[in-house]
C-alpha atoms as a PDB file:
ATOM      1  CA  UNK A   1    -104.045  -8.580 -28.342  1.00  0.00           C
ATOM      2  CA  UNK A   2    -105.338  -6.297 -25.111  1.00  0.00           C
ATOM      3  CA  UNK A   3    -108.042  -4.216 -25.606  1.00  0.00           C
ATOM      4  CA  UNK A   4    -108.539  -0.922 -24.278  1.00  0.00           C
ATOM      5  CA  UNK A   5    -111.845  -1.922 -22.482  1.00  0.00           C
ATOM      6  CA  UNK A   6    -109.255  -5.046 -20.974  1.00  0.00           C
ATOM      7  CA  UNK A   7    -106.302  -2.505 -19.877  1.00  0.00           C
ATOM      8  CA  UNK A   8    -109.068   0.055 -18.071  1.00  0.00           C
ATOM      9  CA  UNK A   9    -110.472  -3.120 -16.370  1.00  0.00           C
ATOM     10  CA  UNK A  10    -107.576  -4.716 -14.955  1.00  0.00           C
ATOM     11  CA  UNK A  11    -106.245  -1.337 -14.311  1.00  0.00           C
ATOM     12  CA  UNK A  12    -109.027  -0.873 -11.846  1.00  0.00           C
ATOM     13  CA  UNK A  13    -108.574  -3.555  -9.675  1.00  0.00           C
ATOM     14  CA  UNK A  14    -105.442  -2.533  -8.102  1.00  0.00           C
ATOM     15  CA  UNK A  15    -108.124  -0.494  -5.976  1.00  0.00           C
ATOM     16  CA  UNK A  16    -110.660  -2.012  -3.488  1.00  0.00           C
ATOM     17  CA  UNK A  17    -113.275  -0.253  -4.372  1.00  0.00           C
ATOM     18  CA  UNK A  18    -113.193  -1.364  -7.784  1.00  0.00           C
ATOM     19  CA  UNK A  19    -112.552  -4.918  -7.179  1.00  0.00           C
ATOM     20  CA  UNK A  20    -116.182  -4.614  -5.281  1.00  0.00           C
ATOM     21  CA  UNK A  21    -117.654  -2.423  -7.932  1.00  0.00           C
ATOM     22  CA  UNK A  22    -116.760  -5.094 -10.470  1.00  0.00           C
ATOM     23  CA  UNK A  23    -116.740  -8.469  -8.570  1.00  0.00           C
ATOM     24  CA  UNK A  24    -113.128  -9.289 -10.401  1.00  0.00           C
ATOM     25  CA  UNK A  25    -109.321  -9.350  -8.486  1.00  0.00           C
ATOM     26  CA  UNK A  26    -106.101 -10.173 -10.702  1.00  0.00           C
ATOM     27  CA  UNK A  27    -104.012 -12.944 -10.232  1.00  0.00           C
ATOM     28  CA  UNK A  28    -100.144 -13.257 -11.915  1.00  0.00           C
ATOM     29  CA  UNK A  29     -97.545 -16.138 -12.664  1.00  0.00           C
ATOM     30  CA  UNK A  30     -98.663 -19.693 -13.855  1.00  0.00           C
ATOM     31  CA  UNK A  31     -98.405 -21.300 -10.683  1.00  0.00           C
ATOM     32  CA  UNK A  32    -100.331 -18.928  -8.773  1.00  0.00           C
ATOM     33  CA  UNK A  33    -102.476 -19.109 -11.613  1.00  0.00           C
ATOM     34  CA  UNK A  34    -102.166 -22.982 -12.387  1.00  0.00           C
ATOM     35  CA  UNK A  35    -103.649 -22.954  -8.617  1.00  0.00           C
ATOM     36  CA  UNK A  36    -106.883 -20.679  -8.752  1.00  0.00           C
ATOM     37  CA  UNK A  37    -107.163 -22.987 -12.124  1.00  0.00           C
ATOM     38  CA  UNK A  38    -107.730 -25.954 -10.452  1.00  0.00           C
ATOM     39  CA  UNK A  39    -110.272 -24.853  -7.538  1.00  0.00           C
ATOM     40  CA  UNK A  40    -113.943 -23.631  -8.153  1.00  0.00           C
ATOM     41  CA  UNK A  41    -113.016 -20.229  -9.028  1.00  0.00           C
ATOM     42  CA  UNK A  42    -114.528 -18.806 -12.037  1.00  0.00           C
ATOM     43  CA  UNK A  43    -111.665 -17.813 -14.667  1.00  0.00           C
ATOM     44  CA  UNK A  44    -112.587 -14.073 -16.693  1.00  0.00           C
ATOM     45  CA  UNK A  45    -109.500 -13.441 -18.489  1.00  0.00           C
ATOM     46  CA  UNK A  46    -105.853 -15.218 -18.688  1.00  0.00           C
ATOM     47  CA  UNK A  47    -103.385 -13.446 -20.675  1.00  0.00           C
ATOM     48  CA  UNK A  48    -100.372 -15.250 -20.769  1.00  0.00           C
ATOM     49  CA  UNK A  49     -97.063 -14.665 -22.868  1.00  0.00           C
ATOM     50  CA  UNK A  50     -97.136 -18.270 -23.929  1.00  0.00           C
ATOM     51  CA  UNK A  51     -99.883 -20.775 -23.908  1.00  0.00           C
ATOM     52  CA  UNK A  52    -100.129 -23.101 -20.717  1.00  0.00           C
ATOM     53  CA  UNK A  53    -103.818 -23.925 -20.623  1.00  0.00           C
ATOM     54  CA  UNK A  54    -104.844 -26.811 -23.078  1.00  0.00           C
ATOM     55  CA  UNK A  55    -107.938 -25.501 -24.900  1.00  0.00           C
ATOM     56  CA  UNK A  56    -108.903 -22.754 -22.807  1.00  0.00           C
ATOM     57  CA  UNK A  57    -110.721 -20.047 -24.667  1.00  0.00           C
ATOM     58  CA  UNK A  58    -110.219 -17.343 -22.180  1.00  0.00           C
ATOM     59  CA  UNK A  59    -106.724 -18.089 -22.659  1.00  0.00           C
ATOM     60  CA  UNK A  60    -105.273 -14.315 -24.807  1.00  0.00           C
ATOM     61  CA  UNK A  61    -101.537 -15.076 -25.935  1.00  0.00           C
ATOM     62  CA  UNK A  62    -100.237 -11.410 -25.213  1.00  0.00           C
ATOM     63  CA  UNK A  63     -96.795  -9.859 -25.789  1.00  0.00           C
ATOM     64  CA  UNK A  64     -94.094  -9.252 -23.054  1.00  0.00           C
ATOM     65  CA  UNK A  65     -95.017  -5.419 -23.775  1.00  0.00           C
ATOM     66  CA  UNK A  66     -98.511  -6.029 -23.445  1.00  0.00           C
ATOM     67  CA  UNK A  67     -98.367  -7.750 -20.107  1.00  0.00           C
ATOM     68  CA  UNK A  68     -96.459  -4.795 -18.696  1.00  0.00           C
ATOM     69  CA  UNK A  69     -98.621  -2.279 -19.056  1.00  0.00           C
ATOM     70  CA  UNK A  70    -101.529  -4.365 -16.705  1.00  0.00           C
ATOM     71  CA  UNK A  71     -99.133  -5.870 -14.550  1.00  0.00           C
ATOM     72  CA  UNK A  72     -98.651  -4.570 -10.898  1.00  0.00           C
ATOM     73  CA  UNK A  73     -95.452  -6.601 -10.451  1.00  0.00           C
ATOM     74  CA  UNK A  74     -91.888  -4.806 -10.979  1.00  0.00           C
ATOM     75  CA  UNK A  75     -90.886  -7.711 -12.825  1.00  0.00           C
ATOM     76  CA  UNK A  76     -94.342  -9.397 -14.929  1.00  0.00           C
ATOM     77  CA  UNK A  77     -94.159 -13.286 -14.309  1.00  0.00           C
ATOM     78  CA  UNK A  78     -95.576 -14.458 -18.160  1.00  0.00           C
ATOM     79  CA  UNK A  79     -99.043 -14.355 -17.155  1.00  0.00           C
ATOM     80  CA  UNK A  80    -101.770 -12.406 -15.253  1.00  0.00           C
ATOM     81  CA  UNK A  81    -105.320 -13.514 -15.010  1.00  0.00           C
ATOM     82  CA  UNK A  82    -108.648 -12.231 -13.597  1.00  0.00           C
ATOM     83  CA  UNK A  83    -111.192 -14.197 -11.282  1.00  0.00           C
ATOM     84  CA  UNK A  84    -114.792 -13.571 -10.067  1.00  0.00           C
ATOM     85  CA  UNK A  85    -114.884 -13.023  -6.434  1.00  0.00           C
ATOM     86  CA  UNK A  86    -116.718 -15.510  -4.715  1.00  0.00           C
ATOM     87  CA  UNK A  87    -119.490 -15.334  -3.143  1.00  0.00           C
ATOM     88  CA  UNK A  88    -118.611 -15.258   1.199  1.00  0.00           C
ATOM     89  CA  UNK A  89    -119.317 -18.826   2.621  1.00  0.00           C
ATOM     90  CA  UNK A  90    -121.319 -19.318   6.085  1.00  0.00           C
ATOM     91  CA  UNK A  91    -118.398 -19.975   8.683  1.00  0.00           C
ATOM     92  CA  UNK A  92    -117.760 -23.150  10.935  1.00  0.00           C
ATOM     93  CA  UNK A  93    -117.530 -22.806  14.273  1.00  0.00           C
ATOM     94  CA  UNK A  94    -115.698 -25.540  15.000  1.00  0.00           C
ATOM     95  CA  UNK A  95    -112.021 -26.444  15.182  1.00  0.00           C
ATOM     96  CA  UNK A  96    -108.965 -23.780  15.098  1.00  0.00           C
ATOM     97  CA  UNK A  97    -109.804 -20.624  13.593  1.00  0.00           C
ATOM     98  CA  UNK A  98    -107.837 -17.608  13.289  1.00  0.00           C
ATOM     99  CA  UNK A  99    -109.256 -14.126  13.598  1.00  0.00           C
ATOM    100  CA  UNK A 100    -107.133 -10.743  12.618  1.00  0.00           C
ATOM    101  CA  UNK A 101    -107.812  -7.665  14.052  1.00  0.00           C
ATOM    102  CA  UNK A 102    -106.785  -4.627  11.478  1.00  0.00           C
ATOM    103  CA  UNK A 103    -103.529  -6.802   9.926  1.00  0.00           C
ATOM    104  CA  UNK A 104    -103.028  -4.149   7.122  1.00  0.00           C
ATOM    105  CA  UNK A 105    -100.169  -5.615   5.608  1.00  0.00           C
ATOM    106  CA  UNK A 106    -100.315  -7.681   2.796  1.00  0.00           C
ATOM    107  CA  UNK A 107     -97.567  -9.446   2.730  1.00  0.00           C
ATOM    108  CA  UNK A 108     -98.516 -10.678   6.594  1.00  0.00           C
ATOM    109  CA  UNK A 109    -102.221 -11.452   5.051  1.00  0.00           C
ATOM    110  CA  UNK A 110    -100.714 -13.951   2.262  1.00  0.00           C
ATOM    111  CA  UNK A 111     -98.336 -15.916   4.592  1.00  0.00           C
ATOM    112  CA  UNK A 112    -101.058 -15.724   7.565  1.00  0.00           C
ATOM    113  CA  UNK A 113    -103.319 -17.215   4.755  1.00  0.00           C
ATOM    114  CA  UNK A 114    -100.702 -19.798   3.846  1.00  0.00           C
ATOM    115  CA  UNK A 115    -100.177 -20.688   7.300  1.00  0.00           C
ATOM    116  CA  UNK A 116    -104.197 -21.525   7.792  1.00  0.00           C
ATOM    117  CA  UNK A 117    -103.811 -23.459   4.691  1.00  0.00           C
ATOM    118  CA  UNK A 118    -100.637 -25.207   6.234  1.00  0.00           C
ATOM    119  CA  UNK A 119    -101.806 -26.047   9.558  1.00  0.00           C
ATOM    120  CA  UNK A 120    -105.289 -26.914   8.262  1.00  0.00           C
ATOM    121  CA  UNK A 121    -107.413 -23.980   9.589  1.00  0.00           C
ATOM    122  CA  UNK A 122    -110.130 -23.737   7.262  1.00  0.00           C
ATOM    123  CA  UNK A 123    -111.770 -20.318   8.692  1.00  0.00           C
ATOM    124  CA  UNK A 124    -109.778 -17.012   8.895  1.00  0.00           C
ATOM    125  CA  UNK A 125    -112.054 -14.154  10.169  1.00  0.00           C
ATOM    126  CA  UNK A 126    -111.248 -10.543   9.643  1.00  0.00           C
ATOM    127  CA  UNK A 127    -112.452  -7.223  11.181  1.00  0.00           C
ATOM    128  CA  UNK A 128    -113.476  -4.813   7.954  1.00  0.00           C
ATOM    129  CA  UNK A 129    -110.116  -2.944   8.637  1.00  0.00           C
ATOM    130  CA  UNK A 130    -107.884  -5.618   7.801  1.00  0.00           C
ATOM    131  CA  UNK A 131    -106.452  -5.720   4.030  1.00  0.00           C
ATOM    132  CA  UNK A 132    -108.718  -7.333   1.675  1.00  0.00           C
ATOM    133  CA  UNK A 133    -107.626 -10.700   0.820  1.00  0.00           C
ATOM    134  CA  UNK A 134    -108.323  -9.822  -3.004  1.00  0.00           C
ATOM    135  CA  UNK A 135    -105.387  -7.128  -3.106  1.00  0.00           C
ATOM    136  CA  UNK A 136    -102.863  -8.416  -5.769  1.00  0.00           C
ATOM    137  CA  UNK A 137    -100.366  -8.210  -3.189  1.00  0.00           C
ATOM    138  CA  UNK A 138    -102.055 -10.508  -1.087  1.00  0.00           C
ATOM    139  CA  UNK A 139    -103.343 -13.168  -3.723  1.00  0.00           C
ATOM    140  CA  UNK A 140    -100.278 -13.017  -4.657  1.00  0.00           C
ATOM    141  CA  UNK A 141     -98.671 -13.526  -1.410  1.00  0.00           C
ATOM    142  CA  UNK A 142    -100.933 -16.828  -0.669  1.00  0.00           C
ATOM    143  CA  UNK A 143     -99.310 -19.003  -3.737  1.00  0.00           C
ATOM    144  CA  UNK A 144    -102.787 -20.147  -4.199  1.00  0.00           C
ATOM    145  CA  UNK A 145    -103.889 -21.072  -0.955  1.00  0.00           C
ATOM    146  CA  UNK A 146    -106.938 -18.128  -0.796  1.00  0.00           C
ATOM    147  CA  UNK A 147    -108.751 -21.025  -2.701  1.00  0.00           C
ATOM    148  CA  UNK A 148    -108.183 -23.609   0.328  1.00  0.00           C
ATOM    149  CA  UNK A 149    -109.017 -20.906   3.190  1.00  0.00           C
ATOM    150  CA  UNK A 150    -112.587 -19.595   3.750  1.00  0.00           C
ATOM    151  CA  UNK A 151    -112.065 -16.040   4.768  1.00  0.00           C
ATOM    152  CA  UNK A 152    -114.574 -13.876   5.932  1.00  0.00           C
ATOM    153  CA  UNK A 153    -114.792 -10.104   6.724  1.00  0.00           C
ATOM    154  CA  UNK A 154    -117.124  -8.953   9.509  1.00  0.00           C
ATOM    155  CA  UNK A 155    -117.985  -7.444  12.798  1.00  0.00           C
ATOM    156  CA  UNK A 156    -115.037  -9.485  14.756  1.00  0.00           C
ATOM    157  CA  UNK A 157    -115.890  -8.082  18.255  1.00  0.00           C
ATOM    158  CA  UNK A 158    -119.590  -9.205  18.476  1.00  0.00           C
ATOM    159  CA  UNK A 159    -118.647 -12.648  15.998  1.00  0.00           C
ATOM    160  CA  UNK A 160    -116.448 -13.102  19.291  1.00  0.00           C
ATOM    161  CA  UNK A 161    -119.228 -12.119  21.698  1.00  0.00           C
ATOM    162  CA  UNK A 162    -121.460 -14.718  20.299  1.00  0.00           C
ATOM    163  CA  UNK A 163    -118.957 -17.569  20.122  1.00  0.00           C
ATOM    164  CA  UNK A 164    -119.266 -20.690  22.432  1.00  0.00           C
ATOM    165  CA  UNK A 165    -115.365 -21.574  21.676  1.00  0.00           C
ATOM    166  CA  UNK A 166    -112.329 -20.493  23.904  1.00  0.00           C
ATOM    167  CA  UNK A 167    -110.759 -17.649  22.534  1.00  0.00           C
ATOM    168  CA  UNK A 168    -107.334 -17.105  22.760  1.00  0.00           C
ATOM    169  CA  UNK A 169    -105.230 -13.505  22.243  1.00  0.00           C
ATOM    170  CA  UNK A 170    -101.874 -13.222  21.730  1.00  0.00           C
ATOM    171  CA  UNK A 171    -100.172 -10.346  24.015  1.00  0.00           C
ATOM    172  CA  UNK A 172     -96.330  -9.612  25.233  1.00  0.00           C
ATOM    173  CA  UNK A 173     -98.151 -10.093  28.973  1.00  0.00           C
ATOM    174  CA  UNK A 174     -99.963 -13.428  28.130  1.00  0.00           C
ATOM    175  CA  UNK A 175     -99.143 -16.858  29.568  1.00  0.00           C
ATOM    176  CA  UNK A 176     -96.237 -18.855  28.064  1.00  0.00           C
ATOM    177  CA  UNK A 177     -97.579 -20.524  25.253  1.00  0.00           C
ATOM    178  CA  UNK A 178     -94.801 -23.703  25.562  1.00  0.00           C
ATOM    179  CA  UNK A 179     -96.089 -24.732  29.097  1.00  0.00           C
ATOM    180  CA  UNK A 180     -99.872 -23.865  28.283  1.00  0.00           C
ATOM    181  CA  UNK A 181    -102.239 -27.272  27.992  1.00  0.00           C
ATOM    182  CA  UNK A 182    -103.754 -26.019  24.159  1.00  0.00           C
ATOM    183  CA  UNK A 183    -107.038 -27.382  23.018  1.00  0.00           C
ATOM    184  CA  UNK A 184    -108.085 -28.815  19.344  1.00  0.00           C
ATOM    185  CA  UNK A 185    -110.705 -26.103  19.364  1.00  0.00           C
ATOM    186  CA  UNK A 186    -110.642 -22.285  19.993  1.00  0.00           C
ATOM    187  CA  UNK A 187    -110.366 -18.987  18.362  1.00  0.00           C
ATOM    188  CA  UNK A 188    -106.776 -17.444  18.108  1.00  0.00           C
ATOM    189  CA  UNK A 189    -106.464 -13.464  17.893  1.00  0.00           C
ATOM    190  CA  UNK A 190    -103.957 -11.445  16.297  1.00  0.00           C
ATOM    191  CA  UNK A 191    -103.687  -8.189  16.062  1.00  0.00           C
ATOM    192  CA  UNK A 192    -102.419  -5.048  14.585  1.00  0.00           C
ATOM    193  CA  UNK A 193     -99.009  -4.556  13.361  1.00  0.00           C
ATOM    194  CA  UNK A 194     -98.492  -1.617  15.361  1.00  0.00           C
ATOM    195  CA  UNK A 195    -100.941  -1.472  18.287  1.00  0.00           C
ATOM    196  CA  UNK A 196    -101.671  -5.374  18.761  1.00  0.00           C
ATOM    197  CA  UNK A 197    -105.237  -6.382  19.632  1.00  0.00           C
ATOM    198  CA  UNK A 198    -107.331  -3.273  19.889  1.00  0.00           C
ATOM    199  CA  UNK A 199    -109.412  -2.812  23.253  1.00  0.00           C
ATOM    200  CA  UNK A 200    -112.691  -3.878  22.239  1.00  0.00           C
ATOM    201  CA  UNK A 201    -111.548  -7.486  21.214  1.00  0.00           C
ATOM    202  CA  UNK A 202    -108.953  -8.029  24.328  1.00  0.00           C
ATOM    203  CA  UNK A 203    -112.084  -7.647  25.924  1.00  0.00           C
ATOM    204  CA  UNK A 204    -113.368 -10.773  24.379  1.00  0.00           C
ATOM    205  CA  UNK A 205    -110.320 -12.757  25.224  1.00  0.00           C
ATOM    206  CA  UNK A 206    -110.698 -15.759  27.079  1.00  0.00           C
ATOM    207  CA  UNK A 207    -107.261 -16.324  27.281  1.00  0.00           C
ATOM    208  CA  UNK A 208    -104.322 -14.704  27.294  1.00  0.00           C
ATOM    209  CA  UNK A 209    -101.091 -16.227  25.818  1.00  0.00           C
ATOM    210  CA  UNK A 210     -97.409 -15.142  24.886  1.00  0.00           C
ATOM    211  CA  UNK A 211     -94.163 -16.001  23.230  1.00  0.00           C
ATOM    212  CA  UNK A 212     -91.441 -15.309  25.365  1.00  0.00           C
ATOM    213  CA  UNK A 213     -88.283 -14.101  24.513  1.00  0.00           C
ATOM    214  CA  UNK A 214     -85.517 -16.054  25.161  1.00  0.00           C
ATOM    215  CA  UNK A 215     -82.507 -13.459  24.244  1.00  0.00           C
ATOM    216  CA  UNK A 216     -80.318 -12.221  26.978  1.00  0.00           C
ATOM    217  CA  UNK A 217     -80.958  -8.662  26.499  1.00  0.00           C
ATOM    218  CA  UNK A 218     -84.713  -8.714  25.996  1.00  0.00           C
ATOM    219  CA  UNK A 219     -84.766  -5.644  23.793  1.00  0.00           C
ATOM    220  CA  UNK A 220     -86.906  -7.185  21.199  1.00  0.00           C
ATOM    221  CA  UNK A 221     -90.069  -4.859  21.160  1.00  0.00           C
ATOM    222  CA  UNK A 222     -92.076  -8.232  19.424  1.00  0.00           C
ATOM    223  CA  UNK A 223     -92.614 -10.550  16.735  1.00  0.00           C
ATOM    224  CA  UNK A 224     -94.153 -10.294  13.242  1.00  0.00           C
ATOM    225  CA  UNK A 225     -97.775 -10.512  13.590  1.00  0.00           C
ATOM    226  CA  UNK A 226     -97.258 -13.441  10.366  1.00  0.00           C
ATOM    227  CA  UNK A 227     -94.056 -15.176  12.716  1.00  0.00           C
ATOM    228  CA  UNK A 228     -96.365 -15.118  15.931  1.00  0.00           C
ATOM    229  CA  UNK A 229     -98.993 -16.539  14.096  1.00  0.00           C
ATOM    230  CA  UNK A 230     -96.839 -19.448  12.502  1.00  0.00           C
ATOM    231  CA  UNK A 231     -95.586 -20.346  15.894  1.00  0.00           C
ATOM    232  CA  UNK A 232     -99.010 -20.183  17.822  1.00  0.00           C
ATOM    233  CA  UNK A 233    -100.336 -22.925  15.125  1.00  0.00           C
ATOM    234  CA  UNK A 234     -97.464 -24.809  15.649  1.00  0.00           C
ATOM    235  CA  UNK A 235     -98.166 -25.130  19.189  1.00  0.00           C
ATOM    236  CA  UNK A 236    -101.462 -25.778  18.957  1.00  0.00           C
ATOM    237  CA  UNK A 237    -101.389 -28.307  16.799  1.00  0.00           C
ATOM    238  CA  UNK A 238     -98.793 -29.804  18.200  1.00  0.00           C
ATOM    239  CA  UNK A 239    -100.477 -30.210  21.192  1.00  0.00           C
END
């Protein structure tokens, strides 16, 4: 049975400001769920439309009614569940790391997210102005892989400044990424859906890569900030 005190809270955090406020974000379907279960994240609520969790006694068997009136999907997926936000770990500066500059999408976020967790980047850095990792969209987005990625948000242009690592942004003018000699270590940038890496960090770019086109017209105006990051790891892991 949902409260009213339950409905109000989970309404909230649909908003940023109230996922800070309250230190909470949501979380739906039992694999995403099953997931955030299994990694140090500490579980709040879990309202589910049938039981999953042995002997869990935050566990709230809920009707299919009640579960659509806090969930933010079109079509609720048998369970939703709130988490504490944890507390932002110190970063590594060592290996690949990815750094986003104002990626406001979520969808991108979650597979960009995936990806680190994929290719084994264990730090994604984030100017302010890029989509909190906590939206629903996004956590929802990651299929659980927010628990395996240490993201951080912060001032990216002097992080960048201050960094003894290679630092690599991706631009339509760069150098071709296939015939480039990659390193285990460095920084890669990527930037804004619509106006790429903004000024202030191209000016922290050590180097300067691309994925060329290969179509014969070359009308394509560019990639998917999410695609151009999936093939940049490639590459550099590959290498």
């Amino acid at each position: 049975m949902l409260s009213k005190s339950q409905i109000k809270l989970i309404t909230r955090l649909k908003q940023k400001k109230y996922r800070i406020a309250d230190g909470f974000f949501v979380a739906e379907g039992i694999k995403v769920i099953n997931e955030l279960l299994n990694s140090s994240l500490q579980l709040h609520f879990l309202f589910t439309t049938e039981s999953f969790v042995d002997n869990n006694e935050q566990e709230i068997l809920i009707t299919e009614n009640e579960l659509k009136k806090i969930s933010f999907l079109t079509t609720p997926n048998k369970a939703l569940a709130v988490f504490k936000i944890p507390e932002q770990k110190n970063i590594e500066t060592k290996g690949l790391i990815v750094a986003l500059d104002s990626v406001r999408d979520p969808g991108n976020l979650g597979t960009i997210i995936r990806l680190c967790d994929w290719f084994g980047v264990k730090e994604l850095i984030c100017t302010k102005e890029t989509v909190d990792c906590y939206n629903p969209k996004v956590v929802q987005a990651t299929m659980g892989s927010i628990t395996r990625v240490n993201i951080s948000y912060l001032d990216l242009n002097m992080f960048l400044a201050e960094t003894k690592i290679p630092i690599f942004g991706a631009f339509m003018d760069g150098e071709n990424v296939y015939k480039k000699q990659l390193p285990k270590e460095g920084i890669i940038v990527l930037g804004n859906e619509a106006n790429g890496i903004s000024k202030n960090i191209e000016k922290q770019v050590t180097e300067r890569i691309a994925i060329p086109r290969f179509g014969d017209l070359q009308e394509t105006e560019s990639l998917n900030v999410a695609t151009a990051g999936s093939i940049l790891l490639s590459e550099f892991r590959r290498s």
